[in-house]
N, C-alpha and C. Protein backbone atom coordinates (compact mmCIF):
# COMPACT_ATOMS: atom_id res chain seq x y z
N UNK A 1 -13.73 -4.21 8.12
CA UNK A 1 -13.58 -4.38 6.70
C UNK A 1 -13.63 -5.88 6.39
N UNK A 2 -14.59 -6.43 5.23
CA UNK A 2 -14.53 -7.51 5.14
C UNK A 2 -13.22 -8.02 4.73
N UNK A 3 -13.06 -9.49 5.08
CA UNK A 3 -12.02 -10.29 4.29
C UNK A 3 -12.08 -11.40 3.91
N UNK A 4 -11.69 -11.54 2.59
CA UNK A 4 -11.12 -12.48 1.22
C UNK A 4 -10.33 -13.36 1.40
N UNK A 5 -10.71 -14.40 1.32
CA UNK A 5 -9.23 -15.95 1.51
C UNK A 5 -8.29 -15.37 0.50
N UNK A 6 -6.92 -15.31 0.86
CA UNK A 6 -5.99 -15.59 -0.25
C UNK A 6 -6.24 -15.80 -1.55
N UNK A 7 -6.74 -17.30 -2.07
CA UNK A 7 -6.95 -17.44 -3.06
C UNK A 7 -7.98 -16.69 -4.00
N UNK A 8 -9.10 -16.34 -2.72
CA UNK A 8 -9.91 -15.33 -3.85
C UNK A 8 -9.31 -14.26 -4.19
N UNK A 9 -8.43 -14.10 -3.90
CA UNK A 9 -7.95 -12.63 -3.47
C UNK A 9 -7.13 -12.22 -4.75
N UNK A 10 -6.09 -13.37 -4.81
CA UNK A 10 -5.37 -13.62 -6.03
C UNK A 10 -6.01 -13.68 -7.20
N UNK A 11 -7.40 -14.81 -7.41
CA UNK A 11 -8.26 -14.97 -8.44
C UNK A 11 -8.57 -13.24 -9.24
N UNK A 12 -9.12 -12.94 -7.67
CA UNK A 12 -9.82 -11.39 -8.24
C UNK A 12 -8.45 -10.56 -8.80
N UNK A 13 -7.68 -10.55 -8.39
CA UNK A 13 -6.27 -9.46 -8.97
C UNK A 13 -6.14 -10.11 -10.34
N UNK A 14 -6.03 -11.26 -10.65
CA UNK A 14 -6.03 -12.10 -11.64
C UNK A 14 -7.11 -11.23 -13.02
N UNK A 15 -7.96 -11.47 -12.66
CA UNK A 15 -9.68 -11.05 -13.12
C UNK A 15 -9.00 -9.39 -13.29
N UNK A 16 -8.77 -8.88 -12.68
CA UNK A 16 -8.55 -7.14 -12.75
C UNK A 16 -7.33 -6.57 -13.69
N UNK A 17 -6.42 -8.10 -13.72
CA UNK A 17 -5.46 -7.57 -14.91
C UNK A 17 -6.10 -8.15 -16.03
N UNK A 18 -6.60 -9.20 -16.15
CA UNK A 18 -6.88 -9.59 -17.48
C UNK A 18 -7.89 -8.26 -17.64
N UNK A 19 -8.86 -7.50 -16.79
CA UNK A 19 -9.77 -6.62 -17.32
C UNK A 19 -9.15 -5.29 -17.65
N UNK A 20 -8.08 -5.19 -17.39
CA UNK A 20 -7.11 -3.89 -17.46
C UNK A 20 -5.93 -4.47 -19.07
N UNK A 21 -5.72 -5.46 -19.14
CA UNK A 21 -5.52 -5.88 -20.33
C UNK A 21 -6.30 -5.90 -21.40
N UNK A 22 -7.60 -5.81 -21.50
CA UNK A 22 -8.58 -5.43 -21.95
C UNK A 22 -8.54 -3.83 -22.54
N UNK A 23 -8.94 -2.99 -21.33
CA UNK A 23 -8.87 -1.79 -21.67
C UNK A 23 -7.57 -1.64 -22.48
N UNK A 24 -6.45 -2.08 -22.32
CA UNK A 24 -5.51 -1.89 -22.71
C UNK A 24 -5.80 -1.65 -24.61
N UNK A 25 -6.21 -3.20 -24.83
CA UNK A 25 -6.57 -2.92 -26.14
C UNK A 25 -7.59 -1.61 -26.91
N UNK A 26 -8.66 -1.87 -26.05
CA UNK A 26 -9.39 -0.95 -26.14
C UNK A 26 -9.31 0.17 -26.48
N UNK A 27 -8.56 0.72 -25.79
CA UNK A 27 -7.65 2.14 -25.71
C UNK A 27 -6.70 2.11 -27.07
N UNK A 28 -5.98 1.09 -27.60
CA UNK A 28 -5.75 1.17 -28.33
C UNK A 28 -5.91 1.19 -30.00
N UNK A 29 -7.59 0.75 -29.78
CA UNK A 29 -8.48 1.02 -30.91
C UNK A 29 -8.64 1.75 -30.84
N UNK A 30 -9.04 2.46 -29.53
CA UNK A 30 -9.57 3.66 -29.66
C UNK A 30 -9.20 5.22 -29.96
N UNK A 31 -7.58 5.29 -29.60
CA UNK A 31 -7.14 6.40 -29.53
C UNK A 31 -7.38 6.74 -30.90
N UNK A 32 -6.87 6.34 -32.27
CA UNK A 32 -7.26 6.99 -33.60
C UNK A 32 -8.54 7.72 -33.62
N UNK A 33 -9.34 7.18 -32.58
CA UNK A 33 -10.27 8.15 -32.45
C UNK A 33 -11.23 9.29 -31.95
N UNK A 34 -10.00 9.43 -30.84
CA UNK A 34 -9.81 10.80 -30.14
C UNK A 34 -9.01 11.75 -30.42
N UNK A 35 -8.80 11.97 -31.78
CA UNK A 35 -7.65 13.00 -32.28
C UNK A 35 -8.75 14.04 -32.83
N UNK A 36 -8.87 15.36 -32.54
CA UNK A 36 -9.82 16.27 -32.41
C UNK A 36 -9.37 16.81 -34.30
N UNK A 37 -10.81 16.55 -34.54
CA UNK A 37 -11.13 17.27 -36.15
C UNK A 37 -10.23 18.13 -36.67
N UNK A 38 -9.73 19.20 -35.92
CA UNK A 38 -8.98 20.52 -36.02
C UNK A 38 -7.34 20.48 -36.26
N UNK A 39 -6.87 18.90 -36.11
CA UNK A 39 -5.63 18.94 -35.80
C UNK A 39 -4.80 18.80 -36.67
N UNK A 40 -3.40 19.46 -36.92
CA UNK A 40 -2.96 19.18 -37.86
C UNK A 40 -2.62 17.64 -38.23
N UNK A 41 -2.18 17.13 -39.23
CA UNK A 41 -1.95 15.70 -39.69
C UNK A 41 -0.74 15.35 -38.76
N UNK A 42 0.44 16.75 -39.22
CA UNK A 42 1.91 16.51 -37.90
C UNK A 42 1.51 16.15 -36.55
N UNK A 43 0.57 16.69 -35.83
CA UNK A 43 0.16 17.11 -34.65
C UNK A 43 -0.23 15.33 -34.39
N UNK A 44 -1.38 15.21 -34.78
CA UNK A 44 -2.09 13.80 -35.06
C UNK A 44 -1.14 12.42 -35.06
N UNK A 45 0.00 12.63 -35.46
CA UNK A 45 0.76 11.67 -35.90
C UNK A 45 1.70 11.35 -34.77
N UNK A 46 1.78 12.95 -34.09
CA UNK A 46 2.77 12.53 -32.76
C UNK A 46 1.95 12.16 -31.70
N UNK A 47 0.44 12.96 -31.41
CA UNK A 47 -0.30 12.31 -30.44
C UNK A 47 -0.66 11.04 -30.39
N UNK A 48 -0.13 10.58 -31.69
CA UNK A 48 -0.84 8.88 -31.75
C UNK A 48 0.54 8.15 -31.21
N UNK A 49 2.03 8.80 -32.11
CA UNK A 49 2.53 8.11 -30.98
C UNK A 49 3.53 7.82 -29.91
N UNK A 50 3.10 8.93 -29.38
CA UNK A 50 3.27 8.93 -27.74
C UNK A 50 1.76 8.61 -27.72
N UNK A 51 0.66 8.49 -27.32
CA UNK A 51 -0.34 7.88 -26.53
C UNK A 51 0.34 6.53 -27.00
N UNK A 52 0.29 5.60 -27.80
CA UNK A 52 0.62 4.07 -27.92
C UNK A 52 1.85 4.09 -27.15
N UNK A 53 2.87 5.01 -27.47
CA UNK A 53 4.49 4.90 -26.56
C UNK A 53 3.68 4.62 -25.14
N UNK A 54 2.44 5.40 -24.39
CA UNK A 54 2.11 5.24 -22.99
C UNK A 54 1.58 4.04 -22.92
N UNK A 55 0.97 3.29 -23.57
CA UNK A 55 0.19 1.64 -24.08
C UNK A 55 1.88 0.61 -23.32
N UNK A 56 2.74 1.11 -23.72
CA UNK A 56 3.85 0.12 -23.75
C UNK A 56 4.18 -0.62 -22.43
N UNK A 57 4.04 0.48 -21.63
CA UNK A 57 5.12 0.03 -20.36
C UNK A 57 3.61 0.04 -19.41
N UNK A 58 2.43 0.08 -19.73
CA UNK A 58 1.39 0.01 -18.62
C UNK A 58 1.16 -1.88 -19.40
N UNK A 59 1.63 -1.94 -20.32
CA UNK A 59 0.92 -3.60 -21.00
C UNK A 59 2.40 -4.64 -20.23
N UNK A 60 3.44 -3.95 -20.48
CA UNK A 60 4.74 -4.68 -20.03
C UNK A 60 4.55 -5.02 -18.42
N UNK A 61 4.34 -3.75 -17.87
CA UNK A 61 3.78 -4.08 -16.29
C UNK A 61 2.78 -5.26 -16.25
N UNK A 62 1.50 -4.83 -16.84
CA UNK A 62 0.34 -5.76 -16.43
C UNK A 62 1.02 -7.46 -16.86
N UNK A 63 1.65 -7.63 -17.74
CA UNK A 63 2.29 -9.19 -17.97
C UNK A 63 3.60 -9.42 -16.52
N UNK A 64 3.70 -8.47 -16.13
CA UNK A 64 4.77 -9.05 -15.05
C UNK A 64 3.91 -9.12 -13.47
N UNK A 65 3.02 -8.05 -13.46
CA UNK A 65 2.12 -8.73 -12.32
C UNK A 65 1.26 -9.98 -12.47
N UNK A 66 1.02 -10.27 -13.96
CA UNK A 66 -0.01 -11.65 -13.96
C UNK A 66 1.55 -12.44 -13.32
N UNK A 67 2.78 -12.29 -14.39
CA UNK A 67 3.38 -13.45 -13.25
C UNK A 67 3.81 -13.70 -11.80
N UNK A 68 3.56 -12.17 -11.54
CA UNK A 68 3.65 -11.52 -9.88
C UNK A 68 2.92 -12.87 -9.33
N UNK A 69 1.33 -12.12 -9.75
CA UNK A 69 0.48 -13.13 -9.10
C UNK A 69 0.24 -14.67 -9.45
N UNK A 70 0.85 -14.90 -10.50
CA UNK A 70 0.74 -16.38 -10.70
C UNK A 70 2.44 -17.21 -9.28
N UNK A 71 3.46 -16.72 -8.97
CA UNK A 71 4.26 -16.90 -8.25
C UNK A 71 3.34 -17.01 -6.75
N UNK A 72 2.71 -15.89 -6.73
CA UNK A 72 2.25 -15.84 -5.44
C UNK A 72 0.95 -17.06 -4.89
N UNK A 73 0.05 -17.16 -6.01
CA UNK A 73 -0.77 -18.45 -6.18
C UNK A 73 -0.36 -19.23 -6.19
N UNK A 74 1.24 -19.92 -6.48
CA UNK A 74 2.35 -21.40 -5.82
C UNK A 74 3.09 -21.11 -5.05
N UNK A 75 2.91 -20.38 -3.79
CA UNK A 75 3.54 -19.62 -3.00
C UNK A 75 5.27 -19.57 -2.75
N UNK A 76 5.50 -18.56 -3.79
CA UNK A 76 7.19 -18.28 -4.36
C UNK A 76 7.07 -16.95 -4.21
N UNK A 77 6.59 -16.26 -3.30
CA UNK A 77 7.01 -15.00 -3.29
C UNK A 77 8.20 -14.43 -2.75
N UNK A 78 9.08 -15.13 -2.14
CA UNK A 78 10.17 -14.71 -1.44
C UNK A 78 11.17 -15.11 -2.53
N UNK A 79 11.24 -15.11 -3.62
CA UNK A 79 11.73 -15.67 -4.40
C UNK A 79 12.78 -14.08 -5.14
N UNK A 80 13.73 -14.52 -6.00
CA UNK A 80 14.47 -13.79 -7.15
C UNK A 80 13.92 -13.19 -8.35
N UNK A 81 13.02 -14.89 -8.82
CA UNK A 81 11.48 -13.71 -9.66
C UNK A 81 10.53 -13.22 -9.23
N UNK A 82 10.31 -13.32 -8.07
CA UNK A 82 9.35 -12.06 -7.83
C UNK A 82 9.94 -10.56 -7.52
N UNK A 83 10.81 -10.84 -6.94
CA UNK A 83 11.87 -9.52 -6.67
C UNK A 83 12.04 -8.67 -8.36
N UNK A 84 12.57 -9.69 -9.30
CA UNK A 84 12.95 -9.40 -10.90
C UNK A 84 11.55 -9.14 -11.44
N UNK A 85 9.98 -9.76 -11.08
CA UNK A 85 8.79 -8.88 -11.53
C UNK A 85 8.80 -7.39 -10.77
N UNK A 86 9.11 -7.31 -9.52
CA UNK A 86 8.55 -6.04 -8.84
C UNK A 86 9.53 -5.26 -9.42
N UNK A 87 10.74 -5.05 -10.00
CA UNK A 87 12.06 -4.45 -10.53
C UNK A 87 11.21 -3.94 -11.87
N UNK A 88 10.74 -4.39 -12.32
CA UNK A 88 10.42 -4.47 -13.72
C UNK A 88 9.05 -3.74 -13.76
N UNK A 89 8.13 -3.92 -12.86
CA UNK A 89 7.21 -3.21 -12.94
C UNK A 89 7.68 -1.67 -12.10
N UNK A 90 8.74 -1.59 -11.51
CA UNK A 90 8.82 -0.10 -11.01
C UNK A 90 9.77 0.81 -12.17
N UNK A 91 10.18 0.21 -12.66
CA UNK A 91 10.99 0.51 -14.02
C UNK A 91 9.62 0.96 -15.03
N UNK A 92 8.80 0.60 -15.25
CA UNK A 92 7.30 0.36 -15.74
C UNK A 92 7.05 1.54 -15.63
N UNK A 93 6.66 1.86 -14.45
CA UNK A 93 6.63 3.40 -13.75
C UNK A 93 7.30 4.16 -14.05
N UNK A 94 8.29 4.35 -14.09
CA UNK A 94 9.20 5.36 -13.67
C UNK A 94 9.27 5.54 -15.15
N UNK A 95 9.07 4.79 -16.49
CA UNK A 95 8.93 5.23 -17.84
C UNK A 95 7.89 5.95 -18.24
N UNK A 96 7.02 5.50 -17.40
CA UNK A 96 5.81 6.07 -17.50
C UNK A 96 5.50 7.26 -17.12
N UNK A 97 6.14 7.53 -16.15
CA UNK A 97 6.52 9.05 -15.48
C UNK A 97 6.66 9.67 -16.80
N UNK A 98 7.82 9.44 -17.10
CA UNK A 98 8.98 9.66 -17.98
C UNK A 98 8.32 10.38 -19.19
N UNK A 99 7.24 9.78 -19.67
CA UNK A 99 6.28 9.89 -20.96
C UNK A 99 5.40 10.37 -20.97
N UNK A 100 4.79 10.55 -19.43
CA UNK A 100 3.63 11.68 -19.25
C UNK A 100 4.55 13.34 -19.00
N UNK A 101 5.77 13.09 -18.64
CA UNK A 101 6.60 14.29 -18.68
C UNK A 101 6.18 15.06 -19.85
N UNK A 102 6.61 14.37 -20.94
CA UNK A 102 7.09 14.49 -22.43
C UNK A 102 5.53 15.11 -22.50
N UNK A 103 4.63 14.40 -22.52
CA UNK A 103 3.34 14.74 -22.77
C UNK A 103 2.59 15.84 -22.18
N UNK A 104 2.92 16.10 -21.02
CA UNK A 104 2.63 17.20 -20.20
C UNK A 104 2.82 18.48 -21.05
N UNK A 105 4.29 18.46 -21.21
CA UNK A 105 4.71 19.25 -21.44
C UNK A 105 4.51 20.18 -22.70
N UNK A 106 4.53 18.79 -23.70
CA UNK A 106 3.93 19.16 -25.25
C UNK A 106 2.39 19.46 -25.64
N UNK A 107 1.71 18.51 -24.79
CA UNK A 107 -0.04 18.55 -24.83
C UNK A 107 -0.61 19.17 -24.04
N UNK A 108 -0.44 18.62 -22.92
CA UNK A 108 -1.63 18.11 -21.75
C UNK A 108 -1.09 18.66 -20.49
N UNK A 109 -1.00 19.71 -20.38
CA UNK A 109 -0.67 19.82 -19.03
C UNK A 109 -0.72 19.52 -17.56
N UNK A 110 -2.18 18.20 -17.21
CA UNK A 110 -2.54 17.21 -16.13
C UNK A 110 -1.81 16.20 -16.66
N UNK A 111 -1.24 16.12 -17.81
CA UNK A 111 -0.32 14.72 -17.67
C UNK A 111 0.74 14.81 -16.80
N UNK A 112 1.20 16.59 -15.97
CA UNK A 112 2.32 16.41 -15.34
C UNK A 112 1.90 16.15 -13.74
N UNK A 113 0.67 15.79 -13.41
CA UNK A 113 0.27 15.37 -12.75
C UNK A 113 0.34 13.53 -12.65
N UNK A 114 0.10 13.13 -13.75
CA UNK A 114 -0.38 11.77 -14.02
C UNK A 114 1.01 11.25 -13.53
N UNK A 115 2.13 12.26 -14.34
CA UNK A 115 3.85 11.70 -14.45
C UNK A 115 4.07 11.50 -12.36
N UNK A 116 3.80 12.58 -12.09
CA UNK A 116 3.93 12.56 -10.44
C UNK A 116 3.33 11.26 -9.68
N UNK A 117 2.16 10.92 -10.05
CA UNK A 117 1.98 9.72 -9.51
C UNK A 117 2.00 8.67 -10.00
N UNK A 118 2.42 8.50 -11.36
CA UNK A 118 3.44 7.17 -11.90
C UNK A 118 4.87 7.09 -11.68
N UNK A 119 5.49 8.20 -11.18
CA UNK A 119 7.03 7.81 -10.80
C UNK A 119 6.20 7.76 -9.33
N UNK A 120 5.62 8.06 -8.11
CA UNK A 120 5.28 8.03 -6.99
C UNK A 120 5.06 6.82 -6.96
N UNK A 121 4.15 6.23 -7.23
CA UNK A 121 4.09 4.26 -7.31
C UNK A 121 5.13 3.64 -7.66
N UNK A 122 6.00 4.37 -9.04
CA UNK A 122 7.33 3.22 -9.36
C UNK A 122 8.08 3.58 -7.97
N UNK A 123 8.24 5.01 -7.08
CA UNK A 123 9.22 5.21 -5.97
C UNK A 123 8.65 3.14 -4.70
N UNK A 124 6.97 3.85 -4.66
CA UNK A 124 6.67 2.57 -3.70
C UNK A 124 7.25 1.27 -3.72
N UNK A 125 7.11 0.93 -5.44
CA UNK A 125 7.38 -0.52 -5.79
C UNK A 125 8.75 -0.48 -5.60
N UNK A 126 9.61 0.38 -5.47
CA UNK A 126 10.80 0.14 -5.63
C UNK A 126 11.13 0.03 -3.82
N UNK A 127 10.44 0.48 -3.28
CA UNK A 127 10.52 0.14 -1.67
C UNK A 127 10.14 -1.42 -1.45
N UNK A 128 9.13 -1.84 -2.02
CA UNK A 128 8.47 -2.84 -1.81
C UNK A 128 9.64 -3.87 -2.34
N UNK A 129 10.28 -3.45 -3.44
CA UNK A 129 10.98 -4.80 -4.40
C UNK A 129 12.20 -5.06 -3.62
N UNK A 130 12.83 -3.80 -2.27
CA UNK A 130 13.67 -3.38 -1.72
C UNK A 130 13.41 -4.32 -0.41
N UNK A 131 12.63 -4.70 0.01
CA UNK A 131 12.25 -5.07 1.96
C UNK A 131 11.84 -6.59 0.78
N UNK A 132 11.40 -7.18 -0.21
CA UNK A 132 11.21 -8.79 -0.72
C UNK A 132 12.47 -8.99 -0.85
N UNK A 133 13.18 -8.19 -1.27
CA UNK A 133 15.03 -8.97 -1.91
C UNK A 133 15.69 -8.69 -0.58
N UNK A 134 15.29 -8.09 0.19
CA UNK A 134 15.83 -8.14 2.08
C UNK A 134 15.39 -9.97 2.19
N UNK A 135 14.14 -10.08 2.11
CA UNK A 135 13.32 -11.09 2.99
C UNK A 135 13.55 -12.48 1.89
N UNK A 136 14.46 -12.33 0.78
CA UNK A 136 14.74 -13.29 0.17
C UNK A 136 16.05 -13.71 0.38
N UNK A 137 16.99 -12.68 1.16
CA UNK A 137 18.58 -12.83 1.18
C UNK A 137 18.29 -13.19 3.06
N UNK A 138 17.75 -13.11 3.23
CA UNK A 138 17.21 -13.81 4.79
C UNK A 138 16.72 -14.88 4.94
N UNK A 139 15.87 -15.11 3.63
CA UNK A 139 15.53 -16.60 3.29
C UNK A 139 16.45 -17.42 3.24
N UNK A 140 17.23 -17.44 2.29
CA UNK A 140 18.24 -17.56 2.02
C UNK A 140 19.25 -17.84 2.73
N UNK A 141 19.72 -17.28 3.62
CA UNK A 141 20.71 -17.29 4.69
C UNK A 141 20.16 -18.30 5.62
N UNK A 142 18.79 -18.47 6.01
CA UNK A 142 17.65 -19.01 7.09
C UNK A 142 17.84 -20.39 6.38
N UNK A 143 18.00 -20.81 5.31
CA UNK A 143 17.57 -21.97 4.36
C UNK A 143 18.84 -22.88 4.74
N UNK A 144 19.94 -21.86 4.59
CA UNK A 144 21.60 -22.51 4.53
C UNK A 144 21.84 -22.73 5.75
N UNK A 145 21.49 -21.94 6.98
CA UNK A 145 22.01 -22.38 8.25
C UNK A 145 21.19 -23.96 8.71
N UNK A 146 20.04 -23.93 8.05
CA UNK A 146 19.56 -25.15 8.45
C UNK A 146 20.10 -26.07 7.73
């Protein structure tokens, strides 16, 4: 498998949120106009918003990984804010779960799919945010004995 210096590496994750920040908007022009001809006005009014309620916590995430990765590009990843971005983006998740529940349930019945693997990633990140705040209280300890 090929491999990417670091820095490109970062650049490109960089490049993929600003392009996912993008869609973000996008999506949010757009939904007014995926509400099917047939629907009632009530109906219409809640699908608009819960879909924007789901806009919230995928836009809140994408601003805490740009600073994910902006920490990691001045190499501070063993750090308290990066630990407090990865917290925040598994929280992200796990709302997001939370809202495709709601949605599943009321609409869309593959949203209770979607909910399964947005709390499944917030479970990861929350492993991941779990073994950095290990390797920061080790830092830490490693920093003071010297």
């Amino acid at each position: 498998m090929p491999k990417i210096s670091k820095n490109a590496s970062v650049t490109l994750s960089l490049i993929c949120c600003i392009v996912g920040f993008l869609g973000l908007v996008f999506l949010a022009w757009y939904f007014p106009h995926m509400i099917p001809e047939a629907a009632s006005r009530a109906a219409s009014v809640w699908i608009l918003v819960l879909d924007y309620l789901l806009l919230v916590p995928v836009a809140v995430a994408n601003g805490f990984l740009v600073k994910l990765l902006l920490l990691v590009r001045r190499r501070q990843v063993f750090t308290d804010q990066a630990v407090s971005c990865l917290r925040t983006i598994s929280w992200c998740c796990f709302i997001e779960a939370g809202l495709f529940v709601v949605t599943g349930v009321l609409f869309f019945g593959i949203d209770l799919v979607l909910a399964f693997v947005a709390g499944f990633l917030g479970l990861v990140l929350r492993v991941v945010k779990n073994v950095i705040e290990e390797a920061v209280a080790l830092k830490a300890e490693n920093d003071f004995t010297i």
